[in-house]
PDB file of N, CA and C in Angstrom:
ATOM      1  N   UNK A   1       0.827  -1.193   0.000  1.00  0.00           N
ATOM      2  CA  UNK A   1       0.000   0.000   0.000  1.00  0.00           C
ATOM      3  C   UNK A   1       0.872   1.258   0.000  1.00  0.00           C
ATOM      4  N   UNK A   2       1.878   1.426   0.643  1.00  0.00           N
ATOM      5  CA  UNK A   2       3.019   2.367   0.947  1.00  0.00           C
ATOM      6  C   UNK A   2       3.687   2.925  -0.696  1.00  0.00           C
ATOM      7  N   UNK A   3       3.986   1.481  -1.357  1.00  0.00           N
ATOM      8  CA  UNK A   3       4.430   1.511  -2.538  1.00  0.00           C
ATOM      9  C   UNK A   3       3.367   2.232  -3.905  1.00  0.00           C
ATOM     10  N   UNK A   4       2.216   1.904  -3.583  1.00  0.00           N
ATOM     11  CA  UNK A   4       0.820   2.501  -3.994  1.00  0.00           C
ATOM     12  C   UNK A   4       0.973   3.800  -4.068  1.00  0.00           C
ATOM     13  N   UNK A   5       0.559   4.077  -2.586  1.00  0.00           N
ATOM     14  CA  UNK A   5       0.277   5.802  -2.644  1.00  0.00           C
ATOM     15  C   UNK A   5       1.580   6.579  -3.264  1.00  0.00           C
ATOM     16  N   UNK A   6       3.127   5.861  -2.870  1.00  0.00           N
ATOM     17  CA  UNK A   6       4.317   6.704  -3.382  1.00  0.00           C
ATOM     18  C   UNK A   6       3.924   7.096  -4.974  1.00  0.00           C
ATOM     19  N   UNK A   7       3.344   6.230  -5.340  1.00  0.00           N
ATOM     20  CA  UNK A   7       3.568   6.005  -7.073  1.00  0.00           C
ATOM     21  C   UNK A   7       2.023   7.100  -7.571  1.00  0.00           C
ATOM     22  N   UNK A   8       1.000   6.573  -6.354  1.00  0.00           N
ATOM     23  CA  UNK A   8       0.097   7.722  -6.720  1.00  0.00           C
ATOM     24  C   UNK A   8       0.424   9.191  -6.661  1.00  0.00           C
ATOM     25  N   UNK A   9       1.105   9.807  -6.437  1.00  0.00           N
ATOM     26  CA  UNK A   9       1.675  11.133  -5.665  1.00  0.00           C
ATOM     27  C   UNK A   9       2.219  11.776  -6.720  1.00  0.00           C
ATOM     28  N   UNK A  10       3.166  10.757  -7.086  1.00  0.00           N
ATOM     29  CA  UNK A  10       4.122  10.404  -8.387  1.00  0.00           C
ATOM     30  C   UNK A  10       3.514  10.959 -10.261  1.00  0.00           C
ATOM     31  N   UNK A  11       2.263   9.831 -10.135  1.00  0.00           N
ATOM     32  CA  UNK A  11       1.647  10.111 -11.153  1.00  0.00           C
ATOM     33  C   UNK A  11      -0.003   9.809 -11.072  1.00  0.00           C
ATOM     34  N   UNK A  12      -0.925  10.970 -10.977  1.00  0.00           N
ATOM     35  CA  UNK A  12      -2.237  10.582  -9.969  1.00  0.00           C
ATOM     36  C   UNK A  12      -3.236  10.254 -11.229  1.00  0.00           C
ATOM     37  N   UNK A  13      -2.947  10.428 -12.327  1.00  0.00           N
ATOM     38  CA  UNK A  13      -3.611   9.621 -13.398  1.00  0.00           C
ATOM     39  C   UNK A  13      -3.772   8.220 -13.594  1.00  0.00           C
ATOM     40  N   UNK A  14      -3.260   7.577 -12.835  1.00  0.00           N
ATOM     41  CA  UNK A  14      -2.975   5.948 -12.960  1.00  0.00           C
ATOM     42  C   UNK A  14      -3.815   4.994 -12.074  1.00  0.00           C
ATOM     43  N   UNK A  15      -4.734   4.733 -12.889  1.00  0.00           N
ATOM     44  CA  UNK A  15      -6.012   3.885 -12.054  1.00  0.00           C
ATOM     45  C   UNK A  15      -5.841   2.642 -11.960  1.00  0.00           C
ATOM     46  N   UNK A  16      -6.472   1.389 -11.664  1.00  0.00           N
ATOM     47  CA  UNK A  16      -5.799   0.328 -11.483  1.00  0.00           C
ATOM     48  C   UNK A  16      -5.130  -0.560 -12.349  1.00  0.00           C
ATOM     49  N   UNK A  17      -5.542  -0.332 -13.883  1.00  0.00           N
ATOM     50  CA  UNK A  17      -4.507  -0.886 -14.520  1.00  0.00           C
ATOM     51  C   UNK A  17      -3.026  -0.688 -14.692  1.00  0.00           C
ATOM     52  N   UNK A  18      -3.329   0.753 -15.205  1.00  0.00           N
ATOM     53  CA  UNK A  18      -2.034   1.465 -15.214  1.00  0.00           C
ATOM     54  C   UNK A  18      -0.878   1.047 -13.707  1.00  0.00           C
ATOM     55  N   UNK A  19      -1.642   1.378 -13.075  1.00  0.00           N
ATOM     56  CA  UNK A  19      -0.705   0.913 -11.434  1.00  0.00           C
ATOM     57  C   UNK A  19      -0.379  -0.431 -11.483  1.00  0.00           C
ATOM     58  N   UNK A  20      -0.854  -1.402 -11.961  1.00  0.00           N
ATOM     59  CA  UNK A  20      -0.358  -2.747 -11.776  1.00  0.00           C
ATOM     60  C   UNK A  20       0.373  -2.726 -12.772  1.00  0.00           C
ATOM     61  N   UNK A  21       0.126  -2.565 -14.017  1.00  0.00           N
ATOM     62  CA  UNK A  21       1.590  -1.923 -15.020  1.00  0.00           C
ATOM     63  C   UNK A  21       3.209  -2.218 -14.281  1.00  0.00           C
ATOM     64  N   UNK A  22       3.003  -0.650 -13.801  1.00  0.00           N
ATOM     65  CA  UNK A  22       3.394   0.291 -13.150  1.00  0.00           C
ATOM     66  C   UNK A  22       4.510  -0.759 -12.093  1.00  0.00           C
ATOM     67  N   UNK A  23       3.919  -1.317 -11.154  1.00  0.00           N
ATOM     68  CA  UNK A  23       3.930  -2.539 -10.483  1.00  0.00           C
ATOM     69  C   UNK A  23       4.776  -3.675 -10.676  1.00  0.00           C
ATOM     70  N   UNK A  24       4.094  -3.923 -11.530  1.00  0.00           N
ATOM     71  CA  UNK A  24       4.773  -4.935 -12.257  1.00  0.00           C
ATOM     72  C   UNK A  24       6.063  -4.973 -12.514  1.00  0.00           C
ATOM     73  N   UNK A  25       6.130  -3.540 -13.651  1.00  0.00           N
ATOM     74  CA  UNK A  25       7.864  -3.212 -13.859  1.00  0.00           C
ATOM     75  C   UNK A  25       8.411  -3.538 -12.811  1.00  0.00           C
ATOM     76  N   UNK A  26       8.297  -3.308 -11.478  1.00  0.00           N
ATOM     77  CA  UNK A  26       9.145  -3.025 -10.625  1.00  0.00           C
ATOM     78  C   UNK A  26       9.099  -4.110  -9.978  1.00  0.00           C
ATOM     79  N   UNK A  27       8.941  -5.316 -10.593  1.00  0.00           N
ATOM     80  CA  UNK A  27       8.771  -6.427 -10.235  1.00  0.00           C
ATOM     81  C   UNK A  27       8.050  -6.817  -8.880  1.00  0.00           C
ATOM     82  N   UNK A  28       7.185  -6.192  -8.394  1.00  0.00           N
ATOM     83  CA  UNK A  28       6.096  -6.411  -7.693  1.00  0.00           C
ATOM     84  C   UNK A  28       4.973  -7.727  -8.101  1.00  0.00           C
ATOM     85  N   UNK A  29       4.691  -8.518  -7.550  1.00  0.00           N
ATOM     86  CA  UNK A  29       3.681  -9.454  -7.227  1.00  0.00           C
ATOM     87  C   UNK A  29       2.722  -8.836  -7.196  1.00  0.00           C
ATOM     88  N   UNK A  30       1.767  -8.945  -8.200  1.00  0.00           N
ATOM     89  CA  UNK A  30       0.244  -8.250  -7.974  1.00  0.00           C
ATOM     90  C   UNK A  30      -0.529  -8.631  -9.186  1.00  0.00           C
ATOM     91  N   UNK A  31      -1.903  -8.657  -9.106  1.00  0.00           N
ATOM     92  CA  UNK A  31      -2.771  -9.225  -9.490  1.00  0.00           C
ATOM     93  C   UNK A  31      -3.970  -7.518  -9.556  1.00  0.00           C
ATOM     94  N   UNK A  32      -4.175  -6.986 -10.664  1.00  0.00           N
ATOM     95  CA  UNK A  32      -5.515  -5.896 -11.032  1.00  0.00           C
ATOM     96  C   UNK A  32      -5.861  -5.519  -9.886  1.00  0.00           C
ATOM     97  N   UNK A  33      -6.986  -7.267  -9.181  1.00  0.00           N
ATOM     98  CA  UNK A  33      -7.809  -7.373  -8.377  1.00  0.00           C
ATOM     99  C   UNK A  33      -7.555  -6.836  -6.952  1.00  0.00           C
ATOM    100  N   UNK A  34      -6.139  -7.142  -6.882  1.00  0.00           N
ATOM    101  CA  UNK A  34      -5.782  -7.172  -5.584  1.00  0.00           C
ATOM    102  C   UNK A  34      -5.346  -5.249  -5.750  1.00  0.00           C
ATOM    103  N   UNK A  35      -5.044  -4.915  -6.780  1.00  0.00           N
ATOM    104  CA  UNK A  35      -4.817  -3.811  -6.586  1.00  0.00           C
ATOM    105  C   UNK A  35      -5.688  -2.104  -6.706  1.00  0.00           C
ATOM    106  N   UNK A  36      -6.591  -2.780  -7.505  1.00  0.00           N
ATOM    107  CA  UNK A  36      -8.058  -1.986  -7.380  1.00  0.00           C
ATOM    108  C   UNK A  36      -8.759  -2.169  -5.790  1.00  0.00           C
ATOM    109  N   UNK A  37      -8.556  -2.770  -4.863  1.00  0.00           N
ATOM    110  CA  UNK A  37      -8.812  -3.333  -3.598  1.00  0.00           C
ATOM    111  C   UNK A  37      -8.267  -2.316  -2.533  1.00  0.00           C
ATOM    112  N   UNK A  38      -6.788  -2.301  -3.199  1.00  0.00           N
ATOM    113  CA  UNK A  38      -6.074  -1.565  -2.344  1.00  0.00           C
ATOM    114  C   UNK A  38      -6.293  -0.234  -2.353  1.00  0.00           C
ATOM    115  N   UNK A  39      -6.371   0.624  -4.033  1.00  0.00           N
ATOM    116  CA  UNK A  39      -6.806   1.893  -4.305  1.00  0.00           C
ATOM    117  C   UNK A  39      -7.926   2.355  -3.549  1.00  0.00           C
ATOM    118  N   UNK A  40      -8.845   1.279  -3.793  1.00  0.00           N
ATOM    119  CA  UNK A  40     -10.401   1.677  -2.892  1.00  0.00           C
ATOM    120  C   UNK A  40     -10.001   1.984  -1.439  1.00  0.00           C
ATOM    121  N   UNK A  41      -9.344   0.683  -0.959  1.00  0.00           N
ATOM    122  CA  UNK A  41      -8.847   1.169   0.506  1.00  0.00           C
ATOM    123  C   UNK A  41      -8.702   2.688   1.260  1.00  0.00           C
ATOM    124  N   UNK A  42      -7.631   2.815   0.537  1.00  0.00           N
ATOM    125  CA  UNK A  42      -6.896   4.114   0.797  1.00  0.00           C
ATOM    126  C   UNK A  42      -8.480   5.291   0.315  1.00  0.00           C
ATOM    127  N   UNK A  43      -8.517   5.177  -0.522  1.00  0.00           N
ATOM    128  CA  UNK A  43      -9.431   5.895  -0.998  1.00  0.00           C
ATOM    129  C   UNK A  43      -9.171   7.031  -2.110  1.00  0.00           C
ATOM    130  N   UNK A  44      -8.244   6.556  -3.110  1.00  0.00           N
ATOM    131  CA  UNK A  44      -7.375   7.253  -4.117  1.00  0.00           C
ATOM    132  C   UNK A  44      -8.466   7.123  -5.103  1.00  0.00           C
ATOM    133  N   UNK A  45      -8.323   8.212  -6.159  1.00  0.00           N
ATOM    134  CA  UNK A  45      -8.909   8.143  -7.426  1.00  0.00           C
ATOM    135  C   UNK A  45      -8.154   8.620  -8.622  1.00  0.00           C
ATOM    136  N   UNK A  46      -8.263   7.759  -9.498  1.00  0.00           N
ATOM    137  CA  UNK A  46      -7.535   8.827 -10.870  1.00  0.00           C
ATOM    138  C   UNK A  46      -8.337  10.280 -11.286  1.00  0.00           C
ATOM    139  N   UNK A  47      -7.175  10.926 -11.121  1.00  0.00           N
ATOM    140  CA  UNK A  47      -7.546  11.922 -11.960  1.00  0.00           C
ATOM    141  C   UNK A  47      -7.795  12.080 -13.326  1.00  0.00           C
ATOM    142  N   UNK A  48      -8.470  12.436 -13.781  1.00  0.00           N
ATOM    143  CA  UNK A  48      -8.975  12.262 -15.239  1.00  0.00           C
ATOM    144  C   UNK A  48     -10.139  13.335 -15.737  1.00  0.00           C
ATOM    145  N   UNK A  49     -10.807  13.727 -17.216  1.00  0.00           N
ATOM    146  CA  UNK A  49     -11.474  14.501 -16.905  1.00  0.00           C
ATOM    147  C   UNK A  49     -12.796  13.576 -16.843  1.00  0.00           C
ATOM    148  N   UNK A  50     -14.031  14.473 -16.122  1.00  0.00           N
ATOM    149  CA  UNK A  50     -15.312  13.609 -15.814  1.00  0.00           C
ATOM    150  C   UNK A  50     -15.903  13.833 -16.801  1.00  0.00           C
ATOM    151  N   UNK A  51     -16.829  12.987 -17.113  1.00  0.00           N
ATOM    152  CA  UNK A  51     -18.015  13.128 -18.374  1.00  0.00           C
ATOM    153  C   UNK A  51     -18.879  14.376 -18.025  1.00  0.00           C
ATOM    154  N   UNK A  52     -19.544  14.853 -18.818  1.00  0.00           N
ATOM    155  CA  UNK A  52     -20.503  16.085 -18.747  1.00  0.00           C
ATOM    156  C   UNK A  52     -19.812  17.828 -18.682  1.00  0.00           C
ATOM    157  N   UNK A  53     -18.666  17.760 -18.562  1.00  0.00           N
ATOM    158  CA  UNK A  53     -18.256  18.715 -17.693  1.00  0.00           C
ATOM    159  C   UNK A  53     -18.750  19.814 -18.788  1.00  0.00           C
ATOM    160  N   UNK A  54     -19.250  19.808 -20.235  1.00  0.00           N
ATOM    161  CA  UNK A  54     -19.675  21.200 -20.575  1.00  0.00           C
ATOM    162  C   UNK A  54     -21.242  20.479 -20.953  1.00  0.00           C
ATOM    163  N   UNK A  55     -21.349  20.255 -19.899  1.00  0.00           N
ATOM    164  CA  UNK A  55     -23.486  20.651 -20.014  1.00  0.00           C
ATOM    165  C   UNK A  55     -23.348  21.345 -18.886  1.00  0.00           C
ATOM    166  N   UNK A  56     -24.203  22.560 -19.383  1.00  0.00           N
ATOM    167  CA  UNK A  56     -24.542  23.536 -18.177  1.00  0.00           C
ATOM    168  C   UNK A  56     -25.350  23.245 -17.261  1.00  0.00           C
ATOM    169  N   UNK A  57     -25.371  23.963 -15.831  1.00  0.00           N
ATOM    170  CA  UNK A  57     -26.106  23.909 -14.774  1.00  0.00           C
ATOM    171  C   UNK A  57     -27.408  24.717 -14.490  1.00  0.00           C
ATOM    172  N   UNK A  58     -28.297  23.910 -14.825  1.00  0.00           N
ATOM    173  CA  UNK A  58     -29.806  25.128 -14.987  1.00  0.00           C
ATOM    174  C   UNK A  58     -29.814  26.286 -14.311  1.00  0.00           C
ATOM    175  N   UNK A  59     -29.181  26.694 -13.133  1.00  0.00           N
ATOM    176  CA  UNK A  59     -28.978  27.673 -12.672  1.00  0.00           C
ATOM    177  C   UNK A  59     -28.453  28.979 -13.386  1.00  0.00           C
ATOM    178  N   UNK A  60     -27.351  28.609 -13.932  1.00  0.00           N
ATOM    179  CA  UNK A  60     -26.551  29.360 -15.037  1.00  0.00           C
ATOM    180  C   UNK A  60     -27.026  30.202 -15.671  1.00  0.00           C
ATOM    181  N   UNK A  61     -27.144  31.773 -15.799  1.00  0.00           N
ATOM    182  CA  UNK A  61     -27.096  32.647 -16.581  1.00  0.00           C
ATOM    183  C   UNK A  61     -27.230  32.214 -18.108  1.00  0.00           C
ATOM    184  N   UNK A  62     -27.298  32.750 -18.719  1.00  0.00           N
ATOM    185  CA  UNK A  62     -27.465  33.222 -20.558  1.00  0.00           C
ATOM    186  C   UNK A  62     -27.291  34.153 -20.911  1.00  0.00           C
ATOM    187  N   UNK A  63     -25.769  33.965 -21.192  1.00  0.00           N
ATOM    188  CA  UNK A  63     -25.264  35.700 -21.343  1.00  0.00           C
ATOM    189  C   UNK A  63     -25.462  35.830 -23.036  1.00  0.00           C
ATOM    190  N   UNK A  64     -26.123  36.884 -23.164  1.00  0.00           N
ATOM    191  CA  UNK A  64     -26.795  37.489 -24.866  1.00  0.00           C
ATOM    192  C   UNK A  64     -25.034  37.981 -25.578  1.00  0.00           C
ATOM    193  N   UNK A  65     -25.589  37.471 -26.826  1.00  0.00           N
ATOM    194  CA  UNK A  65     -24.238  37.629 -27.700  1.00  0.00           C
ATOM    195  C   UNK A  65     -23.773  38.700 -28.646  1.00  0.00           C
ATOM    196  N   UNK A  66     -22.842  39.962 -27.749  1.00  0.00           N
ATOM    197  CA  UNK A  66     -22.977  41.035 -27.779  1.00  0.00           C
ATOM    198  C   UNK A  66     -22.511  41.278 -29.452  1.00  0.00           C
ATOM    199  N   UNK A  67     -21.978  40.521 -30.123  1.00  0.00           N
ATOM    200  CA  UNK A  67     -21.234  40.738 -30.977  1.00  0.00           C
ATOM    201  C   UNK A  67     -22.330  40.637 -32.363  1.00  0.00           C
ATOM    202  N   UNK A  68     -23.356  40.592 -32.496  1.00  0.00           N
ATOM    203  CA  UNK A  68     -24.374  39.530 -33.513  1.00  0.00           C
ATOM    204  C   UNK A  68     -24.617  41.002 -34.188  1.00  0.00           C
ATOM    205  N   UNK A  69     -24.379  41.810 -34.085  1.00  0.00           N
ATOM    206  CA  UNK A  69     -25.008  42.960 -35.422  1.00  0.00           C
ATOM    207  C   UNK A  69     -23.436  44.026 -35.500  1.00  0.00           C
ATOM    208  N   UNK A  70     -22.941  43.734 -34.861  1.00  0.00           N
ATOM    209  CA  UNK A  70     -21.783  44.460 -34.614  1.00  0.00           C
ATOM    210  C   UNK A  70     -20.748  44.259 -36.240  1.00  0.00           C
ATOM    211  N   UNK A  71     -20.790  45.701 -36.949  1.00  0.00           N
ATOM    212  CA  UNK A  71     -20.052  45.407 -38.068  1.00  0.00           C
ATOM    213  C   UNK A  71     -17.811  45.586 -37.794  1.00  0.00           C
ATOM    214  N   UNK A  72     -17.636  44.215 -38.530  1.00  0.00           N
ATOM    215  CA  UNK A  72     -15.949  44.241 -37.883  1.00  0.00           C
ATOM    216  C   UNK A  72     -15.193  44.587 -39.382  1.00  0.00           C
ATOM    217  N   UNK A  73     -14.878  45.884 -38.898  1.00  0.00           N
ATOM    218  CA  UNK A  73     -13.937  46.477 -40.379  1.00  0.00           C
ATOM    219  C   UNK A  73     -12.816  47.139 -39.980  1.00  0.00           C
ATOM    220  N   UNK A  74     -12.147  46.686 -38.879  1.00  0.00           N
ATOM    221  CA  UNK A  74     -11.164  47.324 -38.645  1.00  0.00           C
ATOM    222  C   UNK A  74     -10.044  46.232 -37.429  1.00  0.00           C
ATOM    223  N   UNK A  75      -8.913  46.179 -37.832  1.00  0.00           N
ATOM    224  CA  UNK A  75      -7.864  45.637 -36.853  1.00  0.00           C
ATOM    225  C   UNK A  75      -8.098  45.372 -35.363  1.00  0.00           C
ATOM    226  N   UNK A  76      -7.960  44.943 -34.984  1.00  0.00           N
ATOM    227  CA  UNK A  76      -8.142  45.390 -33.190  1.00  0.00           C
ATOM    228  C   UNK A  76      -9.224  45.514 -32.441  1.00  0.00           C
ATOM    229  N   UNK A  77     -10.536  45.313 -33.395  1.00  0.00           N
ATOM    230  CA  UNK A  77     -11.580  45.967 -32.946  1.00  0.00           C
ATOM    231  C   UNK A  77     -12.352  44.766 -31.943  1.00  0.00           C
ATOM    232  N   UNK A  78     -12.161  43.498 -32.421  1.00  0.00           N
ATOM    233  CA  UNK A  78     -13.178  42.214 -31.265  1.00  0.00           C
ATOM    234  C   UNK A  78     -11.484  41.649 -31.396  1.00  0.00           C
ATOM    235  N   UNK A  79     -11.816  40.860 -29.461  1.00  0.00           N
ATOM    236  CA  UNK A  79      -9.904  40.244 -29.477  1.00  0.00           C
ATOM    237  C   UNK A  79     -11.588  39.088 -29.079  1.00  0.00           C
ATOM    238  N   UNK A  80     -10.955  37.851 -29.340  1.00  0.00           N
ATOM    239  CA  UNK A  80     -11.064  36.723 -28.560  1.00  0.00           C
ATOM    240  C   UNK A  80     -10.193  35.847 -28.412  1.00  0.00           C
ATOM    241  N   UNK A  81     -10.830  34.527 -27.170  1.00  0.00           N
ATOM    242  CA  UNK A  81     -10.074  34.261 -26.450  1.00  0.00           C
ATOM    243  C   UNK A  81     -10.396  32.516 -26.045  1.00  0.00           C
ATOM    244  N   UNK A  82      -9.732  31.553 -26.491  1.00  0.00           N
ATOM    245  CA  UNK A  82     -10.031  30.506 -25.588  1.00  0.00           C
ATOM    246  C   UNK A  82      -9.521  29.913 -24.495  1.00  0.00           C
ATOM    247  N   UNK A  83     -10.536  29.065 -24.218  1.00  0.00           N
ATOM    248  CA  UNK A  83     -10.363  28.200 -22.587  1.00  0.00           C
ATOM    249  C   UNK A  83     -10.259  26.766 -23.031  1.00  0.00           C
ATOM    250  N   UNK A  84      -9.156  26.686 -22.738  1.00  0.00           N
ATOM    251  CA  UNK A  84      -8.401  25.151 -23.192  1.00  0.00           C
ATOM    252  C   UNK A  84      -8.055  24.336 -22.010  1.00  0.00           C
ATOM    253  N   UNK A  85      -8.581  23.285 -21.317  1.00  0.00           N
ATOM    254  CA  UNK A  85      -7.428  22.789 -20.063  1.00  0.00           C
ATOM    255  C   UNK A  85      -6.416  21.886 -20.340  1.00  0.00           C
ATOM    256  N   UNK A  86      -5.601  22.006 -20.450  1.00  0.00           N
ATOM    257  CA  UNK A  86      -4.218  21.297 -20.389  1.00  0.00           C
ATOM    258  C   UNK A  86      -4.171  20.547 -19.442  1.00  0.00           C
ATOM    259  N   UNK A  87      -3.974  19.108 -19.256  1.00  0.00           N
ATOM    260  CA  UNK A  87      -3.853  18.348 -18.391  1.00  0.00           C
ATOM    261  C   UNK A  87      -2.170  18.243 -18.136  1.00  0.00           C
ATOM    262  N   UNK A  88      -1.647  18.466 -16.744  1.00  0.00           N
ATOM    263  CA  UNK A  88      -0.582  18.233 -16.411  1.00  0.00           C
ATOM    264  C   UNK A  88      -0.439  17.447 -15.228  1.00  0.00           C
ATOM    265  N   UNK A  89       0.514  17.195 -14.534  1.00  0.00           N
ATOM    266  CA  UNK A  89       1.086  16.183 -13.736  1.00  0.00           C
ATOM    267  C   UNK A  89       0.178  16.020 -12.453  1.00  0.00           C
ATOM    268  N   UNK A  90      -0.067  17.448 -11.833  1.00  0.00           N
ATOM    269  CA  UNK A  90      -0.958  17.465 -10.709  1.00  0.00           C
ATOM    270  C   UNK A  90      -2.026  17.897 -10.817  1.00  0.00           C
ATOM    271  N   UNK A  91      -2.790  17.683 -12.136  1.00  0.00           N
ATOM    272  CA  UNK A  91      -4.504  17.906 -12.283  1.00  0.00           C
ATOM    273  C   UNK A  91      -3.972  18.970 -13.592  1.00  0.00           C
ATOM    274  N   UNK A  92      -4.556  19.942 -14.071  1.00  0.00           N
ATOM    275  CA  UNK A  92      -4.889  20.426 -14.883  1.00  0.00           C
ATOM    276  C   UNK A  92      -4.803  22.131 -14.819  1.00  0.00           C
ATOM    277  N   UNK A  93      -4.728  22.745 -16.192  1.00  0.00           N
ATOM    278  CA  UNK A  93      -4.278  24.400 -16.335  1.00  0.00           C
ATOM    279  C   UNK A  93      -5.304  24.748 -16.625  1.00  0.00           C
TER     280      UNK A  93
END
């Protein structure tokens, strides 16, 4: 379990396959079963992204789309901008 959490810490994307992988290399004795067992234990989860995450929340506003008659004839005049998350080592940008 010790060896578990080090490796979860390590790399927190790695759910029970990946970890017995993982495991394995390192010539560890282990079996999926026994190691999805252990994850639950502790109470670890992969990080990953969740399903749904762009359906909105009925609560949510409806912001009107200021730009829809707006004539663009000049440089500089609308900037936009996206929202991208980058997944990195300890969750996401």
């Amino acid at each position: 379990m010790r060896v578990i959490d080090e490796t979860y810490l390590a790399y927190p994307a790695f759910g029970s396959r990946q970890m017995t992988r993982w495991l394995r290399r390192k010539k560890e004795l282990v079996n999926r079963k026994r190691v999805r067992r252990l994850i639950q234990q502790v109470g670890l989860e992969a990080i990953y992204p969740k399903p749904n995450l762009s359906r909105k929340h009925p609560q949510d506003p409806v912001f009107r789309y200021l730009l829809r008659r707006l004539v663009i004839d000049r440089p500089n005049q609308v900037w936009a901008m996206d929202i991208t998350y980058l997944p990195i080592q300890g969750g996401f940008i």
